[in-house]
Protein backbone atom coordinates (compact mmCIF):
# COMPACT_ATOMS: atom_id res chain seq x y z
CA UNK A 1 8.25 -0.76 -22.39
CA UNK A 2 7.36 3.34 -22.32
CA UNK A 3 8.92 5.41 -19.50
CA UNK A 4 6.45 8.15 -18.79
CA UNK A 5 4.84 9.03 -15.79
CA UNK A 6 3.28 12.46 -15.08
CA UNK A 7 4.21 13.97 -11.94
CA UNK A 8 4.56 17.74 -12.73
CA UNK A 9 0.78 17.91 -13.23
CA UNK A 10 0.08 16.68 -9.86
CA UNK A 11 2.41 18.66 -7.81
CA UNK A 12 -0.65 20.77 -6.25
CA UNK A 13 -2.66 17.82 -5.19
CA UNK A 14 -0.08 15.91 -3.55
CA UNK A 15 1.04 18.61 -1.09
CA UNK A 16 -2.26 18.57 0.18
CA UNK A 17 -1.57 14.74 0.82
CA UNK A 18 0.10 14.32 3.43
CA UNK A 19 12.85 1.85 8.60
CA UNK A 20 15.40 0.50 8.24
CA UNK A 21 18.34 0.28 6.07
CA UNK A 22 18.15 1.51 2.75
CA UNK A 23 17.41 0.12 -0.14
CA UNK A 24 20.52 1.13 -2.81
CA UNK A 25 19.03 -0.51 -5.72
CA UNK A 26 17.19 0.68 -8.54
CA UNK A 27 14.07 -0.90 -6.83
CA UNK A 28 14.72 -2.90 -3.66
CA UNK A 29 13.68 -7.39 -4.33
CA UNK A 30 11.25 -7.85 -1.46
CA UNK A 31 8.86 -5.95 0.66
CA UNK A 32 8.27 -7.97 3.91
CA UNK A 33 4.76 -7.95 5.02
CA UNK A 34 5.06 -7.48 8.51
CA UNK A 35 6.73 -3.78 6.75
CA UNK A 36 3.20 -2.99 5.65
CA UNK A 37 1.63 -4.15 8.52
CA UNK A 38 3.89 -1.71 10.84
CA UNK A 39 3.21 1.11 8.67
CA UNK A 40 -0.32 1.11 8.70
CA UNK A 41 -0.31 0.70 12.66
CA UNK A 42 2.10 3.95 13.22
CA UNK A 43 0.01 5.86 10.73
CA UNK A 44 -2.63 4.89 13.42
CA UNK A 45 -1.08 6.06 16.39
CA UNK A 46 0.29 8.96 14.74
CA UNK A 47 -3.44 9.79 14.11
CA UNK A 48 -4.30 8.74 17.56
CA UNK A 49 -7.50 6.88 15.39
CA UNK A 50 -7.73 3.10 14.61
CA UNK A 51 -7.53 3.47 11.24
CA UNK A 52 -5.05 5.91 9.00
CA UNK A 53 -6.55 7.98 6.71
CA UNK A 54 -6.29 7.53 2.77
CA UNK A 55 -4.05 10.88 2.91
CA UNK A 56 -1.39 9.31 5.06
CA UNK A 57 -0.31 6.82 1.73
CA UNK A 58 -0.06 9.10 -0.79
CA UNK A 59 2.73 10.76 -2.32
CA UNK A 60 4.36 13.76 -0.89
CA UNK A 61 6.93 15.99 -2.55
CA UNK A 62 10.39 17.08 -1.94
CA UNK A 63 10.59 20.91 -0.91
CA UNK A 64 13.70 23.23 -0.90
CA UNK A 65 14.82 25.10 1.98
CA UNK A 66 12.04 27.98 0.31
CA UNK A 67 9.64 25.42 0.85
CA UNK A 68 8.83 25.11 -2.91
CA UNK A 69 8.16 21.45 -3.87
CA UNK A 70 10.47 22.27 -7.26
CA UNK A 71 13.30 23.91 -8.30
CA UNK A 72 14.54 25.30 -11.50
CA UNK A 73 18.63 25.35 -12.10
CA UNK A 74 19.49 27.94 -14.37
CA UNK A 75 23.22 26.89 -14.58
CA UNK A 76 25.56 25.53 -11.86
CA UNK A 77 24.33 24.63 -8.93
CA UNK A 78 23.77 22.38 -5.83
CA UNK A 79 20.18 22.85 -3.96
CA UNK A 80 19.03 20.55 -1.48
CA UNK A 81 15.69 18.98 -1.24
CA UNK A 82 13.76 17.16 1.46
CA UNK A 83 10.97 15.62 3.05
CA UNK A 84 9.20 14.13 6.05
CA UNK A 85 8.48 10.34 7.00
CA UNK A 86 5.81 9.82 9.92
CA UNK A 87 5.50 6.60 9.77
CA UNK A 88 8.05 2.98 9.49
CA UNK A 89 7.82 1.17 6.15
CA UNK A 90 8.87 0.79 2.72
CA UNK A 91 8.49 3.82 0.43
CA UNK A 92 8.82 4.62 -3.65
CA UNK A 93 10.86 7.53 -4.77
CA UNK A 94 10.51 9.31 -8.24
CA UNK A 95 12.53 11.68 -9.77
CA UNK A 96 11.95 14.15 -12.95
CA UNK A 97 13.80 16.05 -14.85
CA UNK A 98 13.06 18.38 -17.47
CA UNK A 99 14.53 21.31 -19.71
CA UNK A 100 17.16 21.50 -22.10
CA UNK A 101 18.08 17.90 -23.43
CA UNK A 102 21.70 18.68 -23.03
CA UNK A 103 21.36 19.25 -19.03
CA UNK A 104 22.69 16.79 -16.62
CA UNK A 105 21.11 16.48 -12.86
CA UNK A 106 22.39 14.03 -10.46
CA UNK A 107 21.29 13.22 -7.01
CA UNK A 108 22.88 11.96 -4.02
CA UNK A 109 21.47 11.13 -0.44
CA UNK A 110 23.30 8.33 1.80
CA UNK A 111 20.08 8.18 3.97
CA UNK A 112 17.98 6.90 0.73
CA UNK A 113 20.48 4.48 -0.71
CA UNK A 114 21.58 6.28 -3.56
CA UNK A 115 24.84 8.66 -4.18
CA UNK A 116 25.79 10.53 -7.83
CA UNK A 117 22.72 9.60 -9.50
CA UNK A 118 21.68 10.63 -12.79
CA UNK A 119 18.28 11.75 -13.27
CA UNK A 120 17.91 11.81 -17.44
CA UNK A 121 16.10 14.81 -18.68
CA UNK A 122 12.51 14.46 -19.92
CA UNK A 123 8.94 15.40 -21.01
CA UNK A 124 7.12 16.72 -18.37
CA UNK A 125 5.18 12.86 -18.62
CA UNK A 126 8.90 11.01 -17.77
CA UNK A 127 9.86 9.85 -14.86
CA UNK A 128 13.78 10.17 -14.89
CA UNK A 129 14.88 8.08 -12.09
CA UNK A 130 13.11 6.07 -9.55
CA UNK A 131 14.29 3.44 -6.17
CA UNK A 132 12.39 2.05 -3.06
CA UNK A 133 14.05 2.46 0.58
CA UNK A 134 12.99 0.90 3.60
CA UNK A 135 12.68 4.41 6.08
CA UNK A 136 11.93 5.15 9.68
CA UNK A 137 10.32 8.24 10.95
CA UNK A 138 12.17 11.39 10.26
CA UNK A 139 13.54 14.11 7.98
CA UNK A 140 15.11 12.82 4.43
CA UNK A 141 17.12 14.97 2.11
CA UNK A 142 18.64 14.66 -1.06
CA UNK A 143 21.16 16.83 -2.74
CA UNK A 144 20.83 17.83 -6.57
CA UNK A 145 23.47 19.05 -8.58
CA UNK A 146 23.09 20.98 -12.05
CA UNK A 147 26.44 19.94 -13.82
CA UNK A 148 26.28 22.24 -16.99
CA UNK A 149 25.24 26.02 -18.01
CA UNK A 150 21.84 24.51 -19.18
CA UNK A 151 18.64 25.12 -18.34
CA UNK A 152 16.50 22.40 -16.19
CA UNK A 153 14.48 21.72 -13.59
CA UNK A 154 13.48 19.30 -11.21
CA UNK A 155 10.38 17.59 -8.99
CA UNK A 156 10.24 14.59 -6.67
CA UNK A 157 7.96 12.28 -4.70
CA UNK A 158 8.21 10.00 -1.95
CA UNK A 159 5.11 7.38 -1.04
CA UNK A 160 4.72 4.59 1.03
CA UNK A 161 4.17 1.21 -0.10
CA UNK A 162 0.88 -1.07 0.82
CA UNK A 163 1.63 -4.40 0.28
CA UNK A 164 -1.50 -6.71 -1.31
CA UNK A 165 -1.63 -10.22 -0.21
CA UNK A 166 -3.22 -11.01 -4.23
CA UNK A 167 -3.64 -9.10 -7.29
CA UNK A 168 -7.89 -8.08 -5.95
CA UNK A 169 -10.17 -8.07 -8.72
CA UNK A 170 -10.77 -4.37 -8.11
CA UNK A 171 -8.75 -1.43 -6.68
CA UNK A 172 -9.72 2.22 -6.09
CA UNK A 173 -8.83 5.19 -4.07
CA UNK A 174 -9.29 9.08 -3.76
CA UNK A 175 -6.03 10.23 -4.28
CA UNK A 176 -2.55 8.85 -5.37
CA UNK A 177 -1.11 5.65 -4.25
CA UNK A 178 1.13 3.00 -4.73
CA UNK A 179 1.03 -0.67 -3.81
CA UNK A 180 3.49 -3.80 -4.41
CA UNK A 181 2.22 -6.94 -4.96
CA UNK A 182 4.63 -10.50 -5.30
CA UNK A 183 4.12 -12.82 -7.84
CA UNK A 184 5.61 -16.16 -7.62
CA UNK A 185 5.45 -16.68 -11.73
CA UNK A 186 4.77 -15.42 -15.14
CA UNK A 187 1.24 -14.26 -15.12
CA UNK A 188 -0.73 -12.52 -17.86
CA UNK A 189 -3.21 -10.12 -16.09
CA UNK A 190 -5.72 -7.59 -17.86
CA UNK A 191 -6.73 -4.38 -16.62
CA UNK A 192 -9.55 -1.81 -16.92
CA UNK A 193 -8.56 1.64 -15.88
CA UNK A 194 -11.22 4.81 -15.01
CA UNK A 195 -10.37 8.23 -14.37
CA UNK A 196 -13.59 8.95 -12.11
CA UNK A 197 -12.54 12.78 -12.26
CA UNK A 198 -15.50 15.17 -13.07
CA UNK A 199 -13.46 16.70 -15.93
CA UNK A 200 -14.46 17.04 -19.39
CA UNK A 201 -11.00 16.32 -20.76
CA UNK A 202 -8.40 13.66 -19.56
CA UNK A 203 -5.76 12.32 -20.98
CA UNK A 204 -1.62 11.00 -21.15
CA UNK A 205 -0.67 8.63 -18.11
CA UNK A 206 -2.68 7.81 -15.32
CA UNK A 207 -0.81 4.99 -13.66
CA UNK A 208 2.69 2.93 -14.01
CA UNK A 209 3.92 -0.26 -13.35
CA UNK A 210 6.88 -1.41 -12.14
CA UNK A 211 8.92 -4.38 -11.26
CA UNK A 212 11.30 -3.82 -8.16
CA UNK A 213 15.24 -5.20 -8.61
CA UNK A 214 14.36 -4.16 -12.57
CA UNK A 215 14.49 -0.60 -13.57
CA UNK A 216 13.77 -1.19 -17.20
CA UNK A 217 11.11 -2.91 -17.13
CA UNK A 218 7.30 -0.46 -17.02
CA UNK A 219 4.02 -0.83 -18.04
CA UNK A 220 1.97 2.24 -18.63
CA UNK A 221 -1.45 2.95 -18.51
CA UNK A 222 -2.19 5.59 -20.72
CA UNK A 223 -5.76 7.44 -21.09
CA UNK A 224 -6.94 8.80 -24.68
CA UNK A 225 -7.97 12.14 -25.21
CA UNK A 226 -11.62 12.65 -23.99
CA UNK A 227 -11.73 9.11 -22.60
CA UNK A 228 -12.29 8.66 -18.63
CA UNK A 229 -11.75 4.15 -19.54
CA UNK A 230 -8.75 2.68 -20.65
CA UNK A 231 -7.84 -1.17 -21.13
CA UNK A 232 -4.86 -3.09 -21.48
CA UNK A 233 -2.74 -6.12 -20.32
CA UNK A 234 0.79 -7.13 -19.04
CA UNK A 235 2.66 -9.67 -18.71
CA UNK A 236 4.15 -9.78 -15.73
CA UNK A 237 7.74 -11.80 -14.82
CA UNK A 238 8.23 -13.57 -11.09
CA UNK A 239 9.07 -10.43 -8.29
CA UNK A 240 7.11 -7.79 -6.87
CA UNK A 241 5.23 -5.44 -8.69
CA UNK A 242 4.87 -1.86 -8.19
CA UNK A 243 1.64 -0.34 -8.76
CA UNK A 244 1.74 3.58 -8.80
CA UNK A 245 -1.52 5.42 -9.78
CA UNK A 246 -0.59 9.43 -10.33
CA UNK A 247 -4.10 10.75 -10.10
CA UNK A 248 -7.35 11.25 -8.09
CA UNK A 249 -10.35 9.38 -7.85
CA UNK A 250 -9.04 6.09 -9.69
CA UNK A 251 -10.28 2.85 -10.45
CA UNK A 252 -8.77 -0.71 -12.05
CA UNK A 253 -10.50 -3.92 -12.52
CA UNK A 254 -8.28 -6.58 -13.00
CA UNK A 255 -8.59 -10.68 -14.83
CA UNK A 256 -6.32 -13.53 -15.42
């Protein structure tokens, strides 16, 4: 399966975007509904509307104490990152790392579920690290620690969960989101992916799949140069399944 997933790109638009226990897993191996269900009503009432806008599910990053939603380690050093939950649900947290190949970054927060955490160093496309947690309103921070002299640098997202009853023939929205969806067993689907951008040229990855309780396993949707369609198909094992689309103005149809 590819590991890429491009997040650095899509800093800007996602700070104009916008529980429970933890989940300490590399993706957590259920997402009750009644989760999703809670969510959307406190996104409501936070709103003081009957219905939460599109903004409220879509990623938001990570900021340092400058307020910067990156940082860049040019040795040593510990810098602490972190973010704010409005509403009660189940949320997906990336992590990427990039610079010199021979720099190591870990990460550590009690309050997500995760403590000494590597984050491997990548393309600006790779997602190093990612994990679901189960949150309540409030203030999350994570701490991340440059462990060498090398040069690196480092981005992250967090972005609540909607939970789909089915796979739905079609799926769209305006600006990032992610979705989890169980299936019960193997099942072959086949997507067809737009970029409904006005922009002349798009490419790289558009969209990632995961499968929660199974970090290696990722599907990628990946858009040629000068294309705004892509197809493709996965076969998916029993679980939930992680759907995270990294740009704006998206589109998949799905078959069996």
């Amino acid at each position: 399966m590819k590991k890429h997933i491009a997040l650095f790109g899509m800093s800007i638009l996602l700070l104009a975007a916008c529980g429970r226990e933890p989940s300490p897993e590399n993706g957590s191996p259920s997402f009750p509904e009644e989760n999703t269900t809670r969510l959307q009503e406190e996104a409501a009432r936070a709103l003081n509307s009957q219905e939460a806008s599109e903004a409220d599910f879509a990623p938001r990053g990570f900021v340092t104490s400058e307020g910067i939603p990156s940082h860049k380690f040019s040795g040593m050093e510990t810098v602490d990152f972190k973010s704010k939950v409005t509403f009660e649900g189940e949320y997906l947290l990336l992590f990427t790392a990039t610079g010199d190949e021979r720099a190591q970054i870990q990460v550590s927060s009690p309050a997500l579920g995760f403590a000494n955490q590597p984050v491997p160093i990548t393309s600006q496309d790779g997602c190093g690290f990612w994990t679901t947690a189960s949150l309540s309103p409030g203030e999350y921070t994570f701490t991340a620690e440059s462990l060498g002299g090398e040069s690196c640098g480092l981005i992250a997202f967090i972005c609540p969960l909607q939970r789909l009853e089915s796979l739905p023939e079609s799926l769209s929205g305006e600006l990032p989101a992610a979705y989890v969806c169980t299936f019960l067993e193997d099942t072959a689907i086949n997507y067809t992916f737009y970029d409904q951008r006005d922009i002349q040229r798009t490419y790289g990855p558009m969209a990632e799949f995961y499968l929660a309780g199974d970090g290696l396993w990722q599907e990628t949707i990946y858009m040629e140069s000068n294309a705004q369609e892509a197809t493709g198909s996965a076969s998916v094992p029993p679980g939930d399944l992680i759907l995270y689309f990294h740009t704006s103005n998206w589109r998949i149809d799905f078959a069996s």
